[in-house]
Protein backbone atom coordinates (compact mmCIF):
# COMPACT_ATOMS: atom_id res chain seq x y z
CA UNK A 1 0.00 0.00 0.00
CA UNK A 2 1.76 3.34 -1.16
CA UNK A 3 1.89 5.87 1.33
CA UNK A 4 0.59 9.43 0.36
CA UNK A 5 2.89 12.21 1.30
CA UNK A 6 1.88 14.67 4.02
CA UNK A 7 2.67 18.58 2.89
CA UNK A 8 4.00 20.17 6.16
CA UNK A 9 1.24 22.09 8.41
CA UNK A 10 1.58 26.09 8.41
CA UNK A 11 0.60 28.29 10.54
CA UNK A 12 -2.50 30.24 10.20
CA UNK A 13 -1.43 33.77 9.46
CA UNK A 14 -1.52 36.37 12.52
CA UNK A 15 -4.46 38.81 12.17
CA UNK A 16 -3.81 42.44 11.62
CA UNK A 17 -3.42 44.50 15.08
CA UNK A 18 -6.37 46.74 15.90
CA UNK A 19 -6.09 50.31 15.01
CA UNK A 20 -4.91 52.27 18.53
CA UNK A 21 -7.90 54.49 19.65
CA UNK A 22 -7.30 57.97 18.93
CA UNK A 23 -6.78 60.16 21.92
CA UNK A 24 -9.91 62.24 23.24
CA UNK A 25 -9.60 65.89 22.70
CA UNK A 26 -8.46 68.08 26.18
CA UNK A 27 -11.38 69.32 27.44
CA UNK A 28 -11.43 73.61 27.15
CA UNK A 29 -11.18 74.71 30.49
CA UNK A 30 -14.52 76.07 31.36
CA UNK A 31 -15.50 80.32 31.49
CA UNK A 32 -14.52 81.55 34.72
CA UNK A 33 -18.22 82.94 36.67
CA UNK A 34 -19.13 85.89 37.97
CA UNK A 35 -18.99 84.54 41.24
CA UNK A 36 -15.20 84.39 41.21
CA UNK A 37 -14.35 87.41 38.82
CA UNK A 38 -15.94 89.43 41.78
CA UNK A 39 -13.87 87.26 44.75
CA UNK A 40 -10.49 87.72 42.87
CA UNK A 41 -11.26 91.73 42.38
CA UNK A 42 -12.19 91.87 46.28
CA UNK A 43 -8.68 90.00 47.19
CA UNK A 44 -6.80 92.43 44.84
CA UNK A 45 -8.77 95.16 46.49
CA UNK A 46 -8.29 94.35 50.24
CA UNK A 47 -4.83 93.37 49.35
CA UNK A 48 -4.06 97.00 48.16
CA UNK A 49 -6.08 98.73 50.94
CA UNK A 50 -3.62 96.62 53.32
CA UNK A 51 -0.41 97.62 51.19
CA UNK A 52 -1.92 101.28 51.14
CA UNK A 53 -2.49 101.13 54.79
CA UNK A 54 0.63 99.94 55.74
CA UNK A 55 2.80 102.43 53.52
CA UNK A 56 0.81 105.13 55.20
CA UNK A 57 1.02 104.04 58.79
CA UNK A 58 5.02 103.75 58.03
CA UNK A 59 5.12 106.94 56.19
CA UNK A 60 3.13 108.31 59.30
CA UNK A 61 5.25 106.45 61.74
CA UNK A 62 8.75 107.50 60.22
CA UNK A 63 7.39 111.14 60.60
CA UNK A 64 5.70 111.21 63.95
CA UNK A 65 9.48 109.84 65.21
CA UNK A 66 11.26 112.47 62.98
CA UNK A 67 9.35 115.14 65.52
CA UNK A 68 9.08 113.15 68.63
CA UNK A 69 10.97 110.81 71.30
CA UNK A 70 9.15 108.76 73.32
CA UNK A 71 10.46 106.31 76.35
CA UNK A 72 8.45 103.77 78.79
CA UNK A 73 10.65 103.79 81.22
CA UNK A 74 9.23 106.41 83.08
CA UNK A 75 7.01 107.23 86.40
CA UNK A 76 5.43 109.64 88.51
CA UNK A 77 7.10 110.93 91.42
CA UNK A 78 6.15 113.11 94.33
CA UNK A 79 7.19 114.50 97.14
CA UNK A 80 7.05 111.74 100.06
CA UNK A 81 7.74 113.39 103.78
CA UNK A 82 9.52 110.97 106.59
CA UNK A 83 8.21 111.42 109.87
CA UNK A 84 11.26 111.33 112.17
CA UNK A 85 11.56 111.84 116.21
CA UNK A 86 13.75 113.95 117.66
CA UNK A 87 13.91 112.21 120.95
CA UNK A 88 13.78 108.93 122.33
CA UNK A 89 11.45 107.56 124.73
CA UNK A 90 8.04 105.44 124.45
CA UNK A 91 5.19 106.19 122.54
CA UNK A 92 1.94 106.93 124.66
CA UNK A 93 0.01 107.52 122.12
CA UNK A 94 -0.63 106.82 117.77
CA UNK A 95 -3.18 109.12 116.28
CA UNK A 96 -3.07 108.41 112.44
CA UNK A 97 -3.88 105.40 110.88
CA UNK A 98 -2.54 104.36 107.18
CA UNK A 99 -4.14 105.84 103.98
CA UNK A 100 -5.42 109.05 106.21
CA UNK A 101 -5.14 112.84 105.12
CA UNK A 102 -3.34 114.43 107.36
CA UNK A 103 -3.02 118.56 107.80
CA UNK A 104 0.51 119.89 108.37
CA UNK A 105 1.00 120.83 111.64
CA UNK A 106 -1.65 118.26 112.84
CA UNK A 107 -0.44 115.89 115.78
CA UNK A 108 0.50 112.31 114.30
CA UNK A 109 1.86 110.51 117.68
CA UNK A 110 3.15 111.49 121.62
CA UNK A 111 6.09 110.38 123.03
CA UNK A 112 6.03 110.10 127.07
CA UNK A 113 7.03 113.58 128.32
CA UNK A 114 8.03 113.03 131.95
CA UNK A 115 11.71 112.65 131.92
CA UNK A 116 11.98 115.56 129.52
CA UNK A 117 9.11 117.70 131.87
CA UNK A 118 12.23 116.66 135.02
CA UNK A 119 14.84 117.71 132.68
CA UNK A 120 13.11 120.96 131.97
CA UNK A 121 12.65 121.50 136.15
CA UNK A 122 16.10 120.99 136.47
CA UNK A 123 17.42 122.96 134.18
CA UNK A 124 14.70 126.11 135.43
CA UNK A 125 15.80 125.30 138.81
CA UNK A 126 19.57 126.04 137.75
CA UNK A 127 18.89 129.02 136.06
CA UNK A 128 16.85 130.27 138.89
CA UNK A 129 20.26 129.73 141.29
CA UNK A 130 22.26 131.35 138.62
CA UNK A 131 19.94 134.58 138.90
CA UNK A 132 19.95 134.91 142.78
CA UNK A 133 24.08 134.59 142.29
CA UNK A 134 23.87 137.51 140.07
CA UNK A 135 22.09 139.10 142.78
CA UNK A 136 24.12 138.78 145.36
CA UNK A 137 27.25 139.61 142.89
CA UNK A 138 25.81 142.85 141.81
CA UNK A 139 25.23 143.76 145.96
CA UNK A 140 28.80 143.05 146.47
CA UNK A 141 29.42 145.37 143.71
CA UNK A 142 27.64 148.12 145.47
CA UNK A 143 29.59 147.50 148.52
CA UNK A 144 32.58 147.72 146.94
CA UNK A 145 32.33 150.54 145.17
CA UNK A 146 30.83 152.24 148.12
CA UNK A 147 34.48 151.47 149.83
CA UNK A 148 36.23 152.30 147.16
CA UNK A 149 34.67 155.91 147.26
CA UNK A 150 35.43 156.05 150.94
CA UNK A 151 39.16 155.32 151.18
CA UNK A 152 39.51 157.35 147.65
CA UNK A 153 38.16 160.29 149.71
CA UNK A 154 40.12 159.22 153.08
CA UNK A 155 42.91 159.11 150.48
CA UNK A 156 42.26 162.94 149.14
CA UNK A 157 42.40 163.92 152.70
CA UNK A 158 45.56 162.20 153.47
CA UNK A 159 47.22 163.45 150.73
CA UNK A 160 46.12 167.26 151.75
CA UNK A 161 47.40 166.54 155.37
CA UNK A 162 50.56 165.16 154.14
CA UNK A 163 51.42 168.44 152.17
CA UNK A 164 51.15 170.14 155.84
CA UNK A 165 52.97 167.55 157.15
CA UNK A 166 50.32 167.25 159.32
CA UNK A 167 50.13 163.04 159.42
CA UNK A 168 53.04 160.86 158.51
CA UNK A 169 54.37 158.81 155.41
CA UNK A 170 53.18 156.16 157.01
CA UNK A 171 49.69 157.31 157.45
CA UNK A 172 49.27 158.34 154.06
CA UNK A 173 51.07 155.08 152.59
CA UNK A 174 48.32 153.52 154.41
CA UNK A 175 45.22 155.63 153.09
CA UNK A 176 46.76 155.09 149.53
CA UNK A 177 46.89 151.27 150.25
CA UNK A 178 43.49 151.19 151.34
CA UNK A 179 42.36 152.96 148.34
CA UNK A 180 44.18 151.00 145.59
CA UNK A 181 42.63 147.79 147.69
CA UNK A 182 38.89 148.90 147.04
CA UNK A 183 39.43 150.00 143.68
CA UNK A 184 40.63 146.04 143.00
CA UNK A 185 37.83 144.67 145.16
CA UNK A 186 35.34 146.85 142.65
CA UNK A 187 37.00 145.21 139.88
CA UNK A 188 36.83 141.99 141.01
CA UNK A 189 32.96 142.18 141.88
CA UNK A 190 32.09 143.87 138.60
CA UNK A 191 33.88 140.55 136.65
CA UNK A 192 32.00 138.20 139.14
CA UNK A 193 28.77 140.09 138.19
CA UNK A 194 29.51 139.09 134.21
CA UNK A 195 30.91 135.91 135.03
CA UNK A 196 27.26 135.60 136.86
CA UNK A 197 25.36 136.94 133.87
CA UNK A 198 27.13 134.83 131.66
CA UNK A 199 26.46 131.47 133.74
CA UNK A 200 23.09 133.12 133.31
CA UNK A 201 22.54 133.18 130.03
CA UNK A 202 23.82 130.03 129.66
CA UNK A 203 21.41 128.03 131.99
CA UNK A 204 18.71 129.82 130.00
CA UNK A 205 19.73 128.54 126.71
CA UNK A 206 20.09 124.93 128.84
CA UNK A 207 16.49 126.00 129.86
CA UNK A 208 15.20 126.85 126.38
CA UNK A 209 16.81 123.58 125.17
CA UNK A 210 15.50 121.19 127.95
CA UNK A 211 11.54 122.77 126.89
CA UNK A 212 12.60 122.58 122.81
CA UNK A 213 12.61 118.52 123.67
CA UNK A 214 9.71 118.24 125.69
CA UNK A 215 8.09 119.81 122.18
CA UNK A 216 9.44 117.33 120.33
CA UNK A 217 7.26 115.11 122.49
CA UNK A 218 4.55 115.41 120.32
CA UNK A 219 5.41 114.36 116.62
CA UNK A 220 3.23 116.55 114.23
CA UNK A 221 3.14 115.95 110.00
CA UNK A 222 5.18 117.93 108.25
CA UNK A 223 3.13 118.36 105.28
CA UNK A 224 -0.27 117.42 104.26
CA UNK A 225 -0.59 114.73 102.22
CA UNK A 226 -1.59 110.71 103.06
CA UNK A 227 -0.32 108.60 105.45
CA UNK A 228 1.55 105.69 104.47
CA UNK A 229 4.26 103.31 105.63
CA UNK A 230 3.03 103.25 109.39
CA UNK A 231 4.89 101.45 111.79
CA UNK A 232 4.63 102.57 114.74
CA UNK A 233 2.34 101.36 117.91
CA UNK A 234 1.59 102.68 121.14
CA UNK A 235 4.10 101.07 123.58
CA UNK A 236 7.07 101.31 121.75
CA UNK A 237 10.73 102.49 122.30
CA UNK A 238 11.80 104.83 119.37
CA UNK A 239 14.89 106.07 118.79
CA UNK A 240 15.51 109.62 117.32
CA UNK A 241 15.50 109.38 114.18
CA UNK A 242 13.91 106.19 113.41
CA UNK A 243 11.56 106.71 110.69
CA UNK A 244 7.93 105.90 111.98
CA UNK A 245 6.25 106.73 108.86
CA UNK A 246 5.86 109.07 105.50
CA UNK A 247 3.31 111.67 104.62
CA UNK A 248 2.84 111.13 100.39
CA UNK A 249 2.41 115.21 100.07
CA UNK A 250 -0.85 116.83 98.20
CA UNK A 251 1.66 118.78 95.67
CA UNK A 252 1.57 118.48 92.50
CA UNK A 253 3.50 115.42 91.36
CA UNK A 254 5.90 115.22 88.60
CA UNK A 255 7.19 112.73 86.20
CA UNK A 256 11.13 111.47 85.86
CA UNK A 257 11.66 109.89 81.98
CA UNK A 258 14.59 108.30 81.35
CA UNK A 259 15.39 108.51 77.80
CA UNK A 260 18.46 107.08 75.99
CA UNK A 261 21.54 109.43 75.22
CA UNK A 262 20.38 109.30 71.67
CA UNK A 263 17.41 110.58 71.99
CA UNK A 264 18.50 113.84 73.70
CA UNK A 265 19.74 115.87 70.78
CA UNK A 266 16.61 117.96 70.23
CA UNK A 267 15.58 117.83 73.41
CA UNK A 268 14.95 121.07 75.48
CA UNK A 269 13.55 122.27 78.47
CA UNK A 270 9.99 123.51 77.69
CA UNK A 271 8.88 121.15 75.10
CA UNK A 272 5.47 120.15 75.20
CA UNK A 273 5.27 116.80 76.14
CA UNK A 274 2.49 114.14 75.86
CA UNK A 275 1.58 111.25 78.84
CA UNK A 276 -0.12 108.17 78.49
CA UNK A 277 -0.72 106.85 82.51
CA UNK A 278 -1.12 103.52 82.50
CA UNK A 279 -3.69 103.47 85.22
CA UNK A 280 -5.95 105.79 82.58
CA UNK A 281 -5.36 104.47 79.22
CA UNK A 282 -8.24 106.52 77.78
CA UNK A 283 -7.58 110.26 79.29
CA UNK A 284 -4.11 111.82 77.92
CA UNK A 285 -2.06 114.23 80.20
CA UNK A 286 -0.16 116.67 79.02
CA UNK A 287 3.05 118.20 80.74
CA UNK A 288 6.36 120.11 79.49
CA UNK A 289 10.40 119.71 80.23
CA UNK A 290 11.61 121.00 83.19
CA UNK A 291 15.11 120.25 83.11
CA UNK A 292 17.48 117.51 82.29
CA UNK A 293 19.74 115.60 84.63
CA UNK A 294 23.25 117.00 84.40
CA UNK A 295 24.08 112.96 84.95
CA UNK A 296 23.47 109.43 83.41
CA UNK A 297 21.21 107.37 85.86
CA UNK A 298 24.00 104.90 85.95
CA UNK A 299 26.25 107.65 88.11
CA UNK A 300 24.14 108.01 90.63
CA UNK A 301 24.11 104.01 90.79
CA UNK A 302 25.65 101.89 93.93
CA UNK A 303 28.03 100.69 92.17
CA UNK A 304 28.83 103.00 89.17
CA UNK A 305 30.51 101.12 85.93
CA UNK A 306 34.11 101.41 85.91
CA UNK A 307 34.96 101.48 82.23
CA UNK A 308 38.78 101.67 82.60
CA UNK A 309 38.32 98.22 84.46
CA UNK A 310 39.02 96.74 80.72
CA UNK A 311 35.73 94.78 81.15
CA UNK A 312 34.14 97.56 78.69
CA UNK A 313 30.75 96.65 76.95
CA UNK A 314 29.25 100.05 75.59
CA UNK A 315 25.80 100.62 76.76
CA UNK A 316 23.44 103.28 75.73
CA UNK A 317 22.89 105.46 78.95
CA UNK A 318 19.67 106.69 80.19
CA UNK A 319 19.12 110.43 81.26
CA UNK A 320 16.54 111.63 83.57
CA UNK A 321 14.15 113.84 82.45
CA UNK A 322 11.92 115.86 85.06
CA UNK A 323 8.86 116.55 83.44
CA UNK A 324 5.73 118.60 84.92
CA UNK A 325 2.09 118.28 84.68
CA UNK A 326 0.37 121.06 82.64
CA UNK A 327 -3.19 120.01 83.37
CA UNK A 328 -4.77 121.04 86.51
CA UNK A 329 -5.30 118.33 89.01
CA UNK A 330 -7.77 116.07 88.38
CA UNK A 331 -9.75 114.39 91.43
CA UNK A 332 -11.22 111.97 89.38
CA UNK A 333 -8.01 110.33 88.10
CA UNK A 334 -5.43 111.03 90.75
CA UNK A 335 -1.64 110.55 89.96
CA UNK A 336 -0.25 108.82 92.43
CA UNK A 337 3.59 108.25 92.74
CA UNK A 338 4.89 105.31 91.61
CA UNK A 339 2.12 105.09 88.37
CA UNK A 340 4.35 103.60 85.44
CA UNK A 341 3.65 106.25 82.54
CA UNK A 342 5.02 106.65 78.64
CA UNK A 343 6.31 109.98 77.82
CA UNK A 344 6.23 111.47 74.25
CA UNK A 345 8.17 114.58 74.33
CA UNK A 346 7.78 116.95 71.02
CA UNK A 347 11.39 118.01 69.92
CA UNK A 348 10.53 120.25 67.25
């Protein structure tokens, strides 16, 4: 049996590969609305009106400083009276309490009186003695100038008799003697009569001394003003001196500014000056320049800086600056002293 020949298998052929899809189109971005068109012209706007705003408040600020100097570290002061006694001895009685207005002249405290009421005896008592010596001194002077007359005249006499020859050398020697002897006893009682008036005088001024401490007995304010600092009670041993308490004065108080040594080139005394209390933030005071401090702050410190120590670090100093109130005193917003302030002095 013949065998038919097999032709070789093939493969199919490979179909074509699909056409690639084309690509869609971008899509156009869409219109922009009203809407945002009137968000984006706000933006621009408030961001211009903030530019604007800000050139101007620089433009402002870089002028106001051109004409002005201003510092913070400044305060009111005022005048703050110690109350001091001048003697020592035990306090019988307080009559102030803190935070009261006080009168000058108006009796704050009493010290016990009775040692200085024996001093005062006792020093009237010596006086008195001194007086009745001056007495008695000014009858010896009468006495001795009552002999002195008598033996000057005895001594006339003698001398007329002695040209006669009618008494002796010895007789006359004796007359002259006598005189010359009354003439020193005169002397003598007219210097014991000053000495006396002297001793006088100065058991008065022991007298006027001893009373000038029993009035410093009772301690009376020295100005008026508010009590403060008290601390004293009745019962207590004070020592002259020894501060008991202060009297914050009813005058006008002032303000001391400290501004930087830079800032004092314009600066002069009776420039207007502008003060922002930080007690009354809404109510502006207004004061001008008294004077400036002939020396930095630092001078008057402790412990000064030594700059030739070789430790030097430059600092900017601070100059005080005594400022006074131009506004009438105000009841209703009283400056007290103490009251942190900011001072804004005009220099032009």
């Amino acid at each position: 049996m013949s065998s038919v020949p097999k032709t070789p298998a093939t493969d199919p052929p490979a179909p074509d590969p699909p056409e690639a899809a084309p690509a869609p189109a971008p899509a156009a971005a869409p219109e922009p609305g009203p809407k945002s068109r009137k968000k984006k012209r706000i933006l621009l706007s408030v961001v211009a009106v903030a530019v604007a705003a800000g050139v101007l408040f620089g433009v402002k600020t870089i002028l106001f400083y051109a004409h002005h100097v201003e510092t913070d570290d400044a305060q009111v002061e005022g005048h703050i009276a110690p109350v001091l006694p001048k003697v020592s001895g035990y306090v019988t009685e307080v009559l102030v309490t803190d935070n009261q207005r006080v009168a000058a002249g108006q009796v704050v405290l009493r010290i016990d009186e009775r040692d200085l009421r024996s001093k005062v005896a006792t020093a009237q008592a010596d006086r008195d003695n001194t007086r009745a010596a001056v007495s008695v001194a000014r009858s010896s002077v009468v006495s001795a100038r009552a002999q002195r007359e008598r033996t000057a005249s005895d001594l006339k006499r003698y001398a007329t008799l002695r040209q006669k020859e009618e008494v002796s050398s010895q007789q006359f020697d004796g007359a002259r003697a006598a005189a010359e002897a009354a003439a020193a006893s005169l002397e003598g009682s007219a210097q014991s009569v000053s000495a006396a008036i002297a001793k006088v005088a100065q058991k008065q001024a022991d007298l006027d001394f001893a009373k000038l401490q029993l009035s410093y007995s009772t301690v009376t304010a020295p100005a008026t003003g508010i009590v403060s600092r008290k601390s004293v009670e009745v019962g207590q041993n004070v020592q002259a001196g020894q501060p008991l308490l202060a009297i914050v004065s009813d005058e006008q108080p002032w303000v001391v500014a400290n501004f930087k040594e830079t800032q004092l080139k314009k600066m002069r005394i009776g420039q207007s000056v502008a003060i922002d209390v930080d007690a009354y933030p809404k109510h502006d005071f207004h004061g001008r320049v008294e004077s400036i401090a002939a020396a930095t702050g630092a001078k008057f410190a402790l412990l000064p800086p030594d700059n030739a120590t070789g430790n030097f670090t430059k600092v900017v100093q601070r100059v005080p600056v005594k400022i006074v109130f131009t506004d009438p005193t105000d009841p209703v917003r009283p400056l007290r002293a103490g009251m942190s302030v900011n001072a804004i002095v005009a220099v032009d």
